[in-house]
C-alpha atoms as a PDB file:
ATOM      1  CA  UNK A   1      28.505  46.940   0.867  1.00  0.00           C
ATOM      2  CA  UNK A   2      26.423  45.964   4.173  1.00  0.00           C
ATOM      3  CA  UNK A   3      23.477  46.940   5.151  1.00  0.00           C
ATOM      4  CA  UNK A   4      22.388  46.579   8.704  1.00  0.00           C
ATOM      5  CA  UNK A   5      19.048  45.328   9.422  1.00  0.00           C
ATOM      6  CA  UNK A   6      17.796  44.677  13.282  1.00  0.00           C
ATOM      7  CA  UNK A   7      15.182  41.771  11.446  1.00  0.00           C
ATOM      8  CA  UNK A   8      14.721  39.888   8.131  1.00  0.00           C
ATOM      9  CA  UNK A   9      11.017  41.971   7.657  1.00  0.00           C
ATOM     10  CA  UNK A  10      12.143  45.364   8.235  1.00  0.00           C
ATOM     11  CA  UNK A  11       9.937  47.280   5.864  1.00  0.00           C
ATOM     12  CA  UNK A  12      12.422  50.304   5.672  1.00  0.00           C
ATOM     13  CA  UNK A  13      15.038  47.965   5.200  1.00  0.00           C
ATOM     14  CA  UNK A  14      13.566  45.978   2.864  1.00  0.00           C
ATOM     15  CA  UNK A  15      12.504  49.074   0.748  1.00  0.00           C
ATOM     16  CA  UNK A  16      15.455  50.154   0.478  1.00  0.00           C
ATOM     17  CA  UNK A  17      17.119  46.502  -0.933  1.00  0.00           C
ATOM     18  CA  UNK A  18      14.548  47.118  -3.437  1.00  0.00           C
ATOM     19  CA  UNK A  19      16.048  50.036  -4.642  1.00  0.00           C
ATOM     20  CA  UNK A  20      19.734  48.166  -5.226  1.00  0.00           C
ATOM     21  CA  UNK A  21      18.169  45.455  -6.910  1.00  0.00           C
ATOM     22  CA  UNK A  22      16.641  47.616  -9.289  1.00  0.00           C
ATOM     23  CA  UNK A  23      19.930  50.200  -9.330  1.00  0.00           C
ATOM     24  CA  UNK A  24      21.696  46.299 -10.146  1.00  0.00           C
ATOM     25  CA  UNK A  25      24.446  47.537  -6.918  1.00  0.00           C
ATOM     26  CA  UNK A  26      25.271  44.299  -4.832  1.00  0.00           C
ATOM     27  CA  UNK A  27      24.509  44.882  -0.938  1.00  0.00           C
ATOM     28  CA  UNK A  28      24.530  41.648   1.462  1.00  0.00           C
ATOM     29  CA  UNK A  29      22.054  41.650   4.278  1.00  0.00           C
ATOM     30  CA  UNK A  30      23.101  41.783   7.972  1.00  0.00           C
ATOM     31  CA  UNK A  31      20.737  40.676  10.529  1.00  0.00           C
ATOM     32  CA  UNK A  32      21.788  41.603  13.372  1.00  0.00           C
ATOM     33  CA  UNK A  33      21.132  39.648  16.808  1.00  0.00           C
ATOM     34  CA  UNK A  34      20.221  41.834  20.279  1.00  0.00           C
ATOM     35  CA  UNK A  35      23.810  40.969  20.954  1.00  0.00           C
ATOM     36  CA  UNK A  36      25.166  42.232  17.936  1.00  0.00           C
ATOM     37  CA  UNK A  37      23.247  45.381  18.057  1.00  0.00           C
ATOM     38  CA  UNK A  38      24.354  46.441  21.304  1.00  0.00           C
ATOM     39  CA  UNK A  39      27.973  45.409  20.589  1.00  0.00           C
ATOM     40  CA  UNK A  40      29.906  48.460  22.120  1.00  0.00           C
ATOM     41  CA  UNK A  41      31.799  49.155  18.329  1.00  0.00           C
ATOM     42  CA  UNK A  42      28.145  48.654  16.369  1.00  0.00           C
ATOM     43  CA  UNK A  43      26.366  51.097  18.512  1.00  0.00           C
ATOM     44  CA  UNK A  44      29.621  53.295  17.733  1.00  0.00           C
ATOM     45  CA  UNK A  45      29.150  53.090  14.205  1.00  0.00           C
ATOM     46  CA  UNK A  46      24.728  53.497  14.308  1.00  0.00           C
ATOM     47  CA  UNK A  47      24.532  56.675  15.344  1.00  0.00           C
ATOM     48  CA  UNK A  48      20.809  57.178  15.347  1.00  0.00           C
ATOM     49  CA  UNK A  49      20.363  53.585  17.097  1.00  0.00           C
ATOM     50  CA  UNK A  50      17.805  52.453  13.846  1.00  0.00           C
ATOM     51  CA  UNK A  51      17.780  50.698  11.105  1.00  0.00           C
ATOM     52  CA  UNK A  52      18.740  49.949   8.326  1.00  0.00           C
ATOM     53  CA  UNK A  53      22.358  51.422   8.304  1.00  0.00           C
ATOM     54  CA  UNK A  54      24.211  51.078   4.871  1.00  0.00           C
ATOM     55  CA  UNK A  55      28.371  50.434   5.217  1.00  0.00           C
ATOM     56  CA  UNK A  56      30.197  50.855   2.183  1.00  0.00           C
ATOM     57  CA  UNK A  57      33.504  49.536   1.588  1.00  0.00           C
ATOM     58  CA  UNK A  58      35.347  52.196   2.480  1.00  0.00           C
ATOM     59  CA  UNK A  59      33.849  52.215   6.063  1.00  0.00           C
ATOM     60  CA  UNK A  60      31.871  55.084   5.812  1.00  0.00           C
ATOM     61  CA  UNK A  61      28.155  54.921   7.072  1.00  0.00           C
ATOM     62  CA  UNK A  62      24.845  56.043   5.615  1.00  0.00           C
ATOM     63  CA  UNK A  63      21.505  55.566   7.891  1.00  0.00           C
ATOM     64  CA  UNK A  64      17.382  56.801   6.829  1.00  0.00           C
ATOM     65  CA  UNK A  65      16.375  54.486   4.108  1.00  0.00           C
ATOM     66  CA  UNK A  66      15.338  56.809   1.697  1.00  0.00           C
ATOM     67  CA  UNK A  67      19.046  58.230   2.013  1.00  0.00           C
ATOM     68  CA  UNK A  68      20.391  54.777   1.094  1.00  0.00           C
ATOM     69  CA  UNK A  69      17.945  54.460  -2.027  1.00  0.00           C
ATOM     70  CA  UNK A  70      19.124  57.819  -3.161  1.00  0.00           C
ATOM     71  CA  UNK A  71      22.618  56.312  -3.057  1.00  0.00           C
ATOM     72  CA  UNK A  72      22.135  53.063  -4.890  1.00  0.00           C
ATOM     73  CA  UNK A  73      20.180  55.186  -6.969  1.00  0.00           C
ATOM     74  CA  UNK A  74      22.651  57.940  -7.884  1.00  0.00           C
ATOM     75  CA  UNK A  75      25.428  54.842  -8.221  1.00  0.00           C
ATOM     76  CA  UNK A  76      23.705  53.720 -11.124  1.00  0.00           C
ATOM     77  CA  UNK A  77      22.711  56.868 -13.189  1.00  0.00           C
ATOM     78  CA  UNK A  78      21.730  55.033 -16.131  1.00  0.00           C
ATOM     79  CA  UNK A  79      19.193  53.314 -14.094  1.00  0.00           C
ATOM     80  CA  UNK A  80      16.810  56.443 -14.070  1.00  0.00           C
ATOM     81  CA  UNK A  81      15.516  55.951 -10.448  1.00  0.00           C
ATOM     82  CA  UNK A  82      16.767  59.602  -9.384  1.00  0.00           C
ATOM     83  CA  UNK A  83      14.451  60.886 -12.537  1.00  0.00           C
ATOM     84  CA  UNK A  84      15.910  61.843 -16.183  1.00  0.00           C
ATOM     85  CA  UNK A  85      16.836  65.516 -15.427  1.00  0.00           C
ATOM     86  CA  UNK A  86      17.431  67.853 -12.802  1.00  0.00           C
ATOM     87  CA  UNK A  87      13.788  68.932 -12.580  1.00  0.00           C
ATOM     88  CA  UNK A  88      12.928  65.209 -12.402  1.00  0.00           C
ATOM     89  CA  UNK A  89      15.572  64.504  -9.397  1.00  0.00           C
ATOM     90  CA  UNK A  90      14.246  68.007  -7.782  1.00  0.00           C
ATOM     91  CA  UNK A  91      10.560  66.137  -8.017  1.00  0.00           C
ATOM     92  CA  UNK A  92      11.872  62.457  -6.715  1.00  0.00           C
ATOM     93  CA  UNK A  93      13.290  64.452  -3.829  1.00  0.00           C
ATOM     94  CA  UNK A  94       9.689  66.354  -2.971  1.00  0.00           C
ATOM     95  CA  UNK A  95       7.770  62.998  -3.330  1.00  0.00           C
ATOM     96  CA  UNK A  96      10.570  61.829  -1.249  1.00  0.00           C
ATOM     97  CA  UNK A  97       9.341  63.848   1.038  1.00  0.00           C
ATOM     98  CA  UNK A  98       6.093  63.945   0.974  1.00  0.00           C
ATOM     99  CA  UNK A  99       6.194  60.295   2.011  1.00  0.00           C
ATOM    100  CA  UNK A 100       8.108  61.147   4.769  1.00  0.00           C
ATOM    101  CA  UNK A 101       6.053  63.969   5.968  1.00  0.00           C
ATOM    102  CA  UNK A 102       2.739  62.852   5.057  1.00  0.00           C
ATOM    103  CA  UNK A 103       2.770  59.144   4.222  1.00  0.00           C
ATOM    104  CA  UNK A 104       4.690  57.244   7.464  1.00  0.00           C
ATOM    105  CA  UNK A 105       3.027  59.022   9.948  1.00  0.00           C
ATOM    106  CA  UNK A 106      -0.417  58.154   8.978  1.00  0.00           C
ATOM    107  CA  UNK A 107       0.372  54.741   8.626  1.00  0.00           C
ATOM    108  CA  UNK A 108       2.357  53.948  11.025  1.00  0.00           C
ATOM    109  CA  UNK A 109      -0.368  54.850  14.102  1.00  0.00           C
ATOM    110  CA  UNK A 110      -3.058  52.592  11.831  1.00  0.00           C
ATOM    111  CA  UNK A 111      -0.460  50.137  11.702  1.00  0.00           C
ATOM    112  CA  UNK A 112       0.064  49.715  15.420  1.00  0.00           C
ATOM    113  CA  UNK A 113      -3.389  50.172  16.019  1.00  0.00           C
ATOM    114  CA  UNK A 114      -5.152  47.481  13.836  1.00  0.00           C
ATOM    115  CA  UNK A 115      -2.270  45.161  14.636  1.00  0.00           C
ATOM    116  CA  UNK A 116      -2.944  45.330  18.315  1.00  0.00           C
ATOM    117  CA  UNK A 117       0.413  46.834  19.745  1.00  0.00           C
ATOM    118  CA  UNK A 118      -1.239  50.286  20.962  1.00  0.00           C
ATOM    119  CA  UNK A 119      -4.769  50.830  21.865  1.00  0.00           C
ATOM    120  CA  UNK A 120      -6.295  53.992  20.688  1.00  0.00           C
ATOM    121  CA  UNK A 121     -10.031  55.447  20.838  1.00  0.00           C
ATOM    122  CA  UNK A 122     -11.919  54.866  17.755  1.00  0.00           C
ATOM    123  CA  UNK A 123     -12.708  58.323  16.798  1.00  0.00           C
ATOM    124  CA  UNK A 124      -8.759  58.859  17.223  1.00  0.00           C
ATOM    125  CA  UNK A 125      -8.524  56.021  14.585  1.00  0.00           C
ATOM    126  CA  UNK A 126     -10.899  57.441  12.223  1.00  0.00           C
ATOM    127  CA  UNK A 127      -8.836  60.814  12.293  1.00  0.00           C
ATOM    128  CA  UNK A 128      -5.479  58.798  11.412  1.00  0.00           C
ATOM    129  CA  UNK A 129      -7.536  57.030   9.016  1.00  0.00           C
ATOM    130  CA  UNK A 130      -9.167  59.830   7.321  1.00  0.00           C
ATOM    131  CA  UNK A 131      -5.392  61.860   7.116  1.00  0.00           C
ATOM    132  CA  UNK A 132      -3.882  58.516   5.162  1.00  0.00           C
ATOM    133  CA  UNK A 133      -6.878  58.549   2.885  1.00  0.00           C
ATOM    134  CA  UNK A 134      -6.287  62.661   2.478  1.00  0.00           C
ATOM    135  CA  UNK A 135      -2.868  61.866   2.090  1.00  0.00           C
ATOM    136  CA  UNK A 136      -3.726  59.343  -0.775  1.00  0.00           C
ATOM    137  CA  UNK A 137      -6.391  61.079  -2.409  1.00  0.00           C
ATOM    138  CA  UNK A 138      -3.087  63.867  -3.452  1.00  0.00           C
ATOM    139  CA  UNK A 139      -1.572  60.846  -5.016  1.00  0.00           C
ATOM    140  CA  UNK A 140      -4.701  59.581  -6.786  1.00  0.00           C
ATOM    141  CA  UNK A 141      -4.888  63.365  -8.529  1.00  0.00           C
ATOM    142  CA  UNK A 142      -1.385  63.155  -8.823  1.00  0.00           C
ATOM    143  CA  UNK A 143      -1.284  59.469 -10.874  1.00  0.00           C
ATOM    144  CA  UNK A 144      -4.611  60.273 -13.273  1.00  0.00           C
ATOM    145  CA  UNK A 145      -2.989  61.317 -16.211  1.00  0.00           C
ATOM    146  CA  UNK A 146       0.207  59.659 -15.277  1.00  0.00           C
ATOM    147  CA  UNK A 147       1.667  56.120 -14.513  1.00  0.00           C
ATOM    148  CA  UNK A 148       4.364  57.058 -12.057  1.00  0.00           C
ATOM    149  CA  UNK A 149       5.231  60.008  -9.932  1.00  0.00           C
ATOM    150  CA  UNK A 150       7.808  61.424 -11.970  1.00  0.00           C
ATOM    151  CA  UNK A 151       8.462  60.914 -15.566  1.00  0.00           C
ATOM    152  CA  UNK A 152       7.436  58.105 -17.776  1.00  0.00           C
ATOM    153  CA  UNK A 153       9.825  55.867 -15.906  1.00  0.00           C
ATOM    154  CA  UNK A 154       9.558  54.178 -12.166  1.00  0.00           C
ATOM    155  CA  UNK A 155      12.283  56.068  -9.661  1.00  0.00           C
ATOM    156  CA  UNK A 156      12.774  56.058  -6.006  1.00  0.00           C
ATOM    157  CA  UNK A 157       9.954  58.036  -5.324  1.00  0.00           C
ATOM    158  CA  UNK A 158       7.455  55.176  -6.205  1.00  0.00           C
ATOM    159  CA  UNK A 159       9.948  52.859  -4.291  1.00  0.00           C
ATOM    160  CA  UNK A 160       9.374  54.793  -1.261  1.00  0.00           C
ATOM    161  CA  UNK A 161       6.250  55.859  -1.344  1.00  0.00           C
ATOM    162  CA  UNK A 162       4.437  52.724  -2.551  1.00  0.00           C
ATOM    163  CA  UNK A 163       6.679  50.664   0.489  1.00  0.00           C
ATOM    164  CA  UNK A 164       4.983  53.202   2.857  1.00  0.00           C
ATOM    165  CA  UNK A 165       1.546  51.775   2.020  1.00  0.00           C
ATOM    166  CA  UNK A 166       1.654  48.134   1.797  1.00  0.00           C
ATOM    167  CA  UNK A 167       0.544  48.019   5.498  1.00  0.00           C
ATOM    168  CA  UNK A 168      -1.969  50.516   4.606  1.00  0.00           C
ATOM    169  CA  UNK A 169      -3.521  48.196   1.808  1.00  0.00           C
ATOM    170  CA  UNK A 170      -3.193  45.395   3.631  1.00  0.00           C
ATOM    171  CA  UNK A 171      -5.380  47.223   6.589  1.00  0.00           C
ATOM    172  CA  UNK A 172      -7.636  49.812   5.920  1.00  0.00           C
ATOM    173  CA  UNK A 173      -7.638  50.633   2.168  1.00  0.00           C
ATOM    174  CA  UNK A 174     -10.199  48.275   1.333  1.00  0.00           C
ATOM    175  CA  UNK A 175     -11.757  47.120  -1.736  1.00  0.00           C
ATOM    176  CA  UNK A 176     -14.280  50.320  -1.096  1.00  0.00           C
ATOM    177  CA  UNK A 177     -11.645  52.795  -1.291  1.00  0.00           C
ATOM    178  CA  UNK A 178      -9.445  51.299  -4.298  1.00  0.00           C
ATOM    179  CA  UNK A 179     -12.949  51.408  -6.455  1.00  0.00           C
ATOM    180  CA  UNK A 180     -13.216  55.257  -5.579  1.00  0.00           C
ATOM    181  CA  UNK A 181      -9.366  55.644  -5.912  1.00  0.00           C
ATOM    182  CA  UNK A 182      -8.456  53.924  -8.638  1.00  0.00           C
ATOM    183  CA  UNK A 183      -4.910  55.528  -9.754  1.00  0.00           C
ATOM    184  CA  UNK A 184      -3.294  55.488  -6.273  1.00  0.00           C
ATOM    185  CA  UNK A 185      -4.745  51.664  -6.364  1.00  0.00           C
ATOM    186  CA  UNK A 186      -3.790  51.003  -9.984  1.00  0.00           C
ATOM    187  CA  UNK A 187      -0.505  52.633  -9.501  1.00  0.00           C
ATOM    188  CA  UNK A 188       0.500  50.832  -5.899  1.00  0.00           C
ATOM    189  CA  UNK A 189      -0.395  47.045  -7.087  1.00  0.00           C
ATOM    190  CA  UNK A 190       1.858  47.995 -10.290  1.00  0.00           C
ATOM    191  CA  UNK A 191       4.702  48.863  -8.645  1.00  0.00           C
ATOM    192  CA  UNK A 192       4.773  46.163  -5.547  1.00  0.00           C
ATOM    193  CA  UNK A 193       4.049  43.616  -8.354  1.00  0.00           C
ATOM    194  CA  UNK A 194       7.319  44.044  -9.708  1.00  0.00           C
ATOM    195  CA  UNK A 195       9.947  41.453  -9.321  1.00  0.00           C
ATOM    196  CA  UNK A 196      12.306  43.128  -7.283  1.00  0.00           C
ATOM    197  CA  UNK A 197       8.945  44.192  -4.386  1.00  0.00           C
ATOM    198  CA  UNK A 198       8.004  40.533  -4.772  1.00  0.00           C
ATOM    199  CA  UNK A 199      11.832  39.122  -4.364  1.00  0.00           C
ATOM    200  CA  UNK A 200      12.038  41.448  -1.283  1.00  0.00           C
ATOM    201  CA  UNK A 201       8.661  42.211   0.439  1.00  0.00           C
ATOM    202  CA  UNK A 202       6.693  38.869  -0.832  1.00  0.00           C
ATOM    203  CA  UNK A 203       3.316  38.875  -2.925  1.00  0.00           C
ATOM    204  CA  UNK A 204       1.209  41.856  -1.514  1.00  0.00           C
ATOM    205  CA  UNK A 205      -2.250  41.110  -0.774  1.00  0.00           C
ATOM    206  CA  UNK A 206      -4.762  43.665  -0.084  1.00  0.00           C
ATOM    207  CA  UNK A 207      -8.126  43.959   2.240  1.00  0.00           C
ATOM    208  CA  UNK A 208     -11.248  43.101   1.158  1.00  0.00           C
ATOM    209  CA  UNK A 209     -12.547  45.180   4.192  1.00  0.00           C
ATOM    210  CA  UNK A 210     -11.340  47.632   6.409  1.00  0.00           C
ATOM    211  CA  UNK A 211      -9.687  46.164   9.728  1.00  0.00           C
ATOM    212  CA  UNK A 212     -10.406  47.677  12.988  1.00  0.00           C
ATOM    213  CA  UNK A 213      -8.093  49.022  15.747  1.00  0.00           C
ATOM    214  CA  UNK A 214      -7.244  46.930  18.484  1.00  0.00           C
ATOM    215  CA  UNK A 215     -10.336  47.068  20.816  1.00  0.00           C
ATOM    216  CA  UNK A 216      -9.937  45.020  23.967  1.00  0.00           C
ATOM    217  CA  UNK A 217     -13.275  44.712  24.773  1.00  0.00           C
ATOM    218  CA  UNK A 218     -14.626  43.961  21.460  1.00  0.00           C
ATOM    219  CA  UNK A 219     -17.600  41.660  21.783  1.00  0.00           C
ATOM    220  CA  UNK A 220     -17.433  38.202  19.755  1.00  0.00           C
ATOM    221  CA  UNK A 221     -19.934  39.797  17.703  1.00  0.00           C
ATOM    222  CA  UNK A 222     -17.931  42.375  15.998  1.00  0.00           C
ATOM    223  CA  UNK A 223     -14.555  40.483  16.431  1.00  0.00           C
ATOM    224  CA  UNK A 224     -16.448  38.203  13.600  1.00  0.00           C
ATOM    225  CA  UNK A 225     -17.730  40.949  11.980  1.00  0.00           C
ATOM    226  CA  UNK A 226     -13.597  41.876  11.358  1.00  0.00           C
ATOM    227  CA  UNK A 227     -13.291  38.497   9.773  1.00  0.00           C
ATOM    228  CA  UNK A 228     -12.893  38.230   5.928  1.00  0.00           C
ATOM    229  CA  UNK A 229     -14.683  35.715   3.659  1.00  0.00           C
ATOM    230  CA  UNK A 230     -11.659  33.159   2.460  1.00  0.00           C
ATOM    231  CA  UNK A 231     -10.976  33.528  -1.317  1.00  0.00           C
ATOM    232  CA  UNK A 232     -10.716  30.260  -3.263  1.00  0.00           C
ATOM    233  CA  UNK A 233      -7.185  29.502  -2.943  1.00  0.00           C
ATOM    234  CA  UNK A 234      -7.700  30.156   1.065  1.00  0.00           C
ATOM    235  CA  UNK A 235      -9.627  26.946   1.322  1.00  0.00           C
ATOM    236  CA  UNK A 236      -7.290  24.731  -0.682  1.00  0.00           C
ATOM    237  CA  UNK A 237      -5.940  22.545   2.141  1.00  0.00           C
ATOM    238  CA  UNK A 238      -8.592  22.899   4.336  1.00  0.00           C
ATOM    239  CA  UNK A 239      -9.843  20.088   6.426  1.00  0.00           C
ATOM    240  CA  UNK A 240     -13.307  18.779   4.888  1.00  0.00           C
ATOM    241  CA  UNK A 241     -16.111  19.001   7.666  1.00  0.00           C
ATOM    242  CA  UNK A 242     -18.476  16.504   7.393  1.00  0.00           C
ATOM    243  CA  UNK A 243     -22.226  17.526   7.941  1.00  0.00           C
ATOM    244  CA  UNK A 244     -24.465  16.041  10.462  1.00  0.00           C
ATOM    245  CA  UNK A 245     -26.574  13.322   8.920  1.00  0.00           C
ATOM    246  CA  UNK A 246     -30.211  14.659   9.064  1.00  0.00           C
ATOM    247  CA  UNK A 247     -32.809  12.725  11.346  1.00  0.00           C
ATOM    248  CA  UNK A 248     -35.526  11.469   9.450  1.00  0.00           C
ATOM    249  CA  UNK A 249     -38.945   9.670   9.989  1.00  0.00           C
ATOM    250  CA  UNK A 250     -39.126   5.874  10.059  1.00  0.00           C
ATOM    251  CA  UNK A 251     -41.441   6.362   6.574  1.00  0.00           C
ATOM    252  CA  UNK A 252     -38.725   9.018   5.279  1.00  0.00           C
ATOM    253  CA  UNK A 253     -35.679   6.782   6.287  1.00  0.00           C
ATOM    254  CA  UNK A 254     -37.150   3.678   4.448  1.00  0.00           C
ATOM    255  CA  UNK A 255     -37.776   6.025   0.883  1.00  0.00           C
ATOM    256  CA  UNK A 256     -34.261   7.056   0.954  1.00  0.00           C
ATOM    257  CA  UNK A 257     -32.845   3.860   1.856  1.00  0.00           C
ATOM    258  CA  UNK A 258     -34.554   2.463  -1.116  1.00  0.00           C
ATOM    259  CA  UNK A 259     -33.487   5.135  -3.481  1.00  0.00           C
ATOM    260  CA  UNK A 260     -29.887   4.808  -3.049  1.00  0.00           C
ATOM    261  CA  UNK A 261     -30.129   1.235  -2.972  1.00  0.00           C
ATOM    262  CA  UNK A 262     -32.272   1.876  -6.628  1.00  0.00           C
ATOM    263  CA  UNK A 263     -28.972   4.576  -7.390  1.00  0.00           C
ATOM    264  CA  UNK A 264     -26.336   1.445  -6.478  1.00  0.00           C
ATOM    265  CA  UNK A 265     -28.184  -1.050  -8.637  1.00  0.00           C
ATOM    266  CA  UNK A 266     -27.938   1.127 -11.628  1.00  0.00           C
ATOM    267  CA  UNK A 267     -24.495   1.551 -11.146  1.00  0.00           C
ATOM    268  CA  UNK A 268     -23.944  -1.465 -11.312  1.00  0.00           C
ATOM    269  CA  UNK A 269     -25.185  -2.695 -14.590  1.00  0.00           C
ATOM    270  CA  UNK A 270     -23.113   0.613 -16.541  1.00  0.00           C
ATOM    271  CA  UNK A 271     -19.589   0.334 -14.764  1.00  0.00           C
ATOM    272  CA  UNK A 272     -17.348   3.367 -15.637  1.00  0.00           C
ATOM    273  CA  UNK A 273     -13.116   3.281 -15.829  1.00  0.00           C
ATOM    274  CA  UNK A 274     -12.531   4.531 -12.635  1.00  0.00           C
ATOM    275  CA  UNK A 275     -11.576   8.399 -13.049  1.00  0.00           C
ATOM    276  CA  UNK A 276      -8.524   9.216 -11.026  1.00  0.00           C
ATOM    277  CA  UNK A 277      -8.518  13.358 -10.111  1.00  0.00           C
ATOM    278  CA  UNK A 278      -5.345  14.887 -10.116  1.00  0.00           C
ATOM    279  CA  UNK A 279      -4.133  18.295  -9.003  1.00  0.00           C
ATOM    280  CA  UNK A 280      -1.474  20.340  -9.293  1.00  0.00           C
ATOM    281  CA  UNK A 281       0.319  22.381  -6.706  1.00  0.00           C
ATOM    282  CA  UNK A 282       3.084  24.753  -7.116  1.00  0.00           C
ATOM    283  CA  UNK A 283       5.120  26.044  -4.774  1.00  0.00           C
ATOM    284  CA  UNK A 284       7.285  29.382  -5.159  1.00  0.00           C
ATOM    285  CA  UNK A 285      10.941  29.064  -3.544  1.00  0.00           C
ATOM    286  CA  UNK A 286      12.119  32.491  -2.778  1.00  0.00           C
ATOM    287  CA  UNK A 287      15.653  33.160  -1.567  1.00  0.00           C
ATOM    288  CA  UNK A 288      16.565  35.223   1.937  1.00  0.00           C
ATOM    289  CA  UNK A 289      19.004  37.621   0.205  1.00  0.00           C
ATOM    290  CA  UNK A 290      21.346  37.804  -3.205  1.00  0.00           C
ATOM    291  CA  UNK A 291      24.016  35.371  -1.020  1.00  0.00           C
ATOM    292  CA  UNK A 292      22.212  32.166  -1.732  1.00  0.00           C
ATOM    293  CA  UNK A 293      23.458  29.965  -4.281  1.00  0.00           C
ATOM    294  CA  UNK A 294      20.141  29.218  -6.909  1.00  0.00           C
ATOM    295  CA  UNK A 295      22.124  26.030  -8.383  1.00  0.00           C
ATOM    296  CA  UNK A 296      22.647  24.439  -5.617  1.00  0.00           C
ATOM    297  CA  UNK A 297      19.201  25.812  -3.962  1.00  0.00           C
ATOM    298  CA  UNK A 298      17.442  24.214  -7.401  1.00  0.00           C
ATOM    299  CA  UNK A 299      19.979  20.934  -6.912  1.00  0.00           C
ATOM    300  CA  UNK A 300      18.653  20.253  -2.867  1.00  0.00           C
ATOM    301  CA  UNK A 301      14.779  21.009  -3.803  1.00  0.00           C
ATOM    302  CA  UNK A 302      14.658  18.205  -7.008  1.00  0.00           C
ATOM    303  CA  UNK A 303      17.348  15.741  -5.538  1.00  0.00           C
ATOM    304  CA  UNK A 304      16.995  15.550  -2.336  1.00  0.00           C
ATOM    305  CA  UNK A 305      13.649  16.921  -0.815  1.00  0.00           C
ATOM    306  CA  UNK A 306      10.723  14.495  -1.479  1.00  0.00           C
END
């Protein structure tokens, strides 16, 4: 099986390569230049024009991610992602849609918004905000006596709906909100932590605080206010700034010149073995799609990349 993608980070796409992974069905990635996309027999075969669209290989086509998830799902019955009974598959199919319905389009707007590629007015964004976080507050009752939305078991209802918000987390549901939601928040880092969400969609990390939309004229005031303190880690290759030596009095000068000159003499007479600091960096080597050969990836990074 193919499935048609019009870029490598196409979240739908993406989500739905999730899904096979975890249904164990083999699917090769197809990303598909301009040229190829508007290839007169492609645009024959994507009817709706989007993407991702799922060939299988008898020829026949299957577009609308969650459609495709429900297939590699219901390929692999054993796998439990289309729930463990009829009443379970009826409830995969309502969360199903209450991602589409509810979920997408109060992200997507934020999305655009905070990333710059539409210009809205704030109390506009506040509305689309406050329908995602009405939208999420159903899950958060939903997910407090449970772990995932249906059954004891993950399905492609968590699939889809927690792909729907990593933009979400990674925007406006700040640290604030995941304190006073702490299911939804509990549940979402959960299931994106999994292998198959890390293998596809990368390690997810989430706002500290709340970005804003896209505000043109934004004074350089508040476009620092937007900016996030670096954790730790963020700093770990970061250029060291040296301060500005201070200016000090003649008098002043002289004391501290004869302090460290005090400090070097000392040092002298009680010489230490040098101490030589080490660190230790790893790197994580993740590959594009299930194509790429891991021996010979593993082979190239310790034999001939120094």
């Amino acid at each position: 099986m193919k499935l048609y993608s019009n870029n490598v980070g196409n979240f739908f796409a993406q989500t739905a390569l999730v899904a096979a992974d975890l249904a164990n069905v083999q699917v090769s990635l197809e990303v598909l230049s301009k040229e190829q996309q508007n290839d007169k027999d492609f645009k024959a075969k994507n009817l709706n024009g989007k993407f991702p669209l799922l060939e299988l290989e008898s020829g026949e086509l299957i577009f609308e991610s969650a459609a495709i998830a429900n297939h590699f799902a219901r390929a692999a019955p054993a796998s439990g992602l289309l729930g463990q009974s009829p009443f379970q598959t009826a409830q995969v199919h309502q969360w199903t849609e209450f991602t589409h319905d509810k979920l997408w389009p109060a992200v997507m707007p934020i999305a655009m918004a905070c990333l710059g590629h539409t210009t809205v007015e704030a109390d506009v964004h506040a509305k689309n905000v406050a329908a995602l976080k009405a939208a999420c507050k159903t899950l958060n009752a939903h997910l407090a006596d449970q772990h995932f939305l249906v059954g004891d078991n993950l399905t492609v209802a968590d699939i889809l709906a927690a792909g729907s918000l990593i933009m979400a987390f990674q925007t406006v549901l700040d640290a604030s909100f995941r304190k006073s939601m702490e299911d939804v928040s509990e549940w979402f880092e959960r299931v994106v932590g999994l292998p198959s969400f890390v293998r596809r969609c990368g390690y997810i990390r989430m706002t500290k605080k709340a970005v804003r939309h896209y505000n043109p004229n934004a004074t350089p005031e508040e476009l620092a206010a937007d900016v996030e303190e670096p954790d730790e880690l963020d700093d770990l290759f970061a250029e060291v700034v040296e301060e500005k030596p201070k200016v000090l009095s003649a008098g002043a000068q002289k004391a501290a010149d004869m302090k460290a000159k005090a400090k070097a003499d000392a040092a002298k007479k009680k010489v230490k073995a040098p101490v030589i600091a080490k660190s230790s960096v790893m790197f994580a080597v993740n590959p594009l799609d299930d194509e790429v050969d891991l021996d010979a990836l593993f082979k190239k990074i310790t034999t001939e990349i120094k």
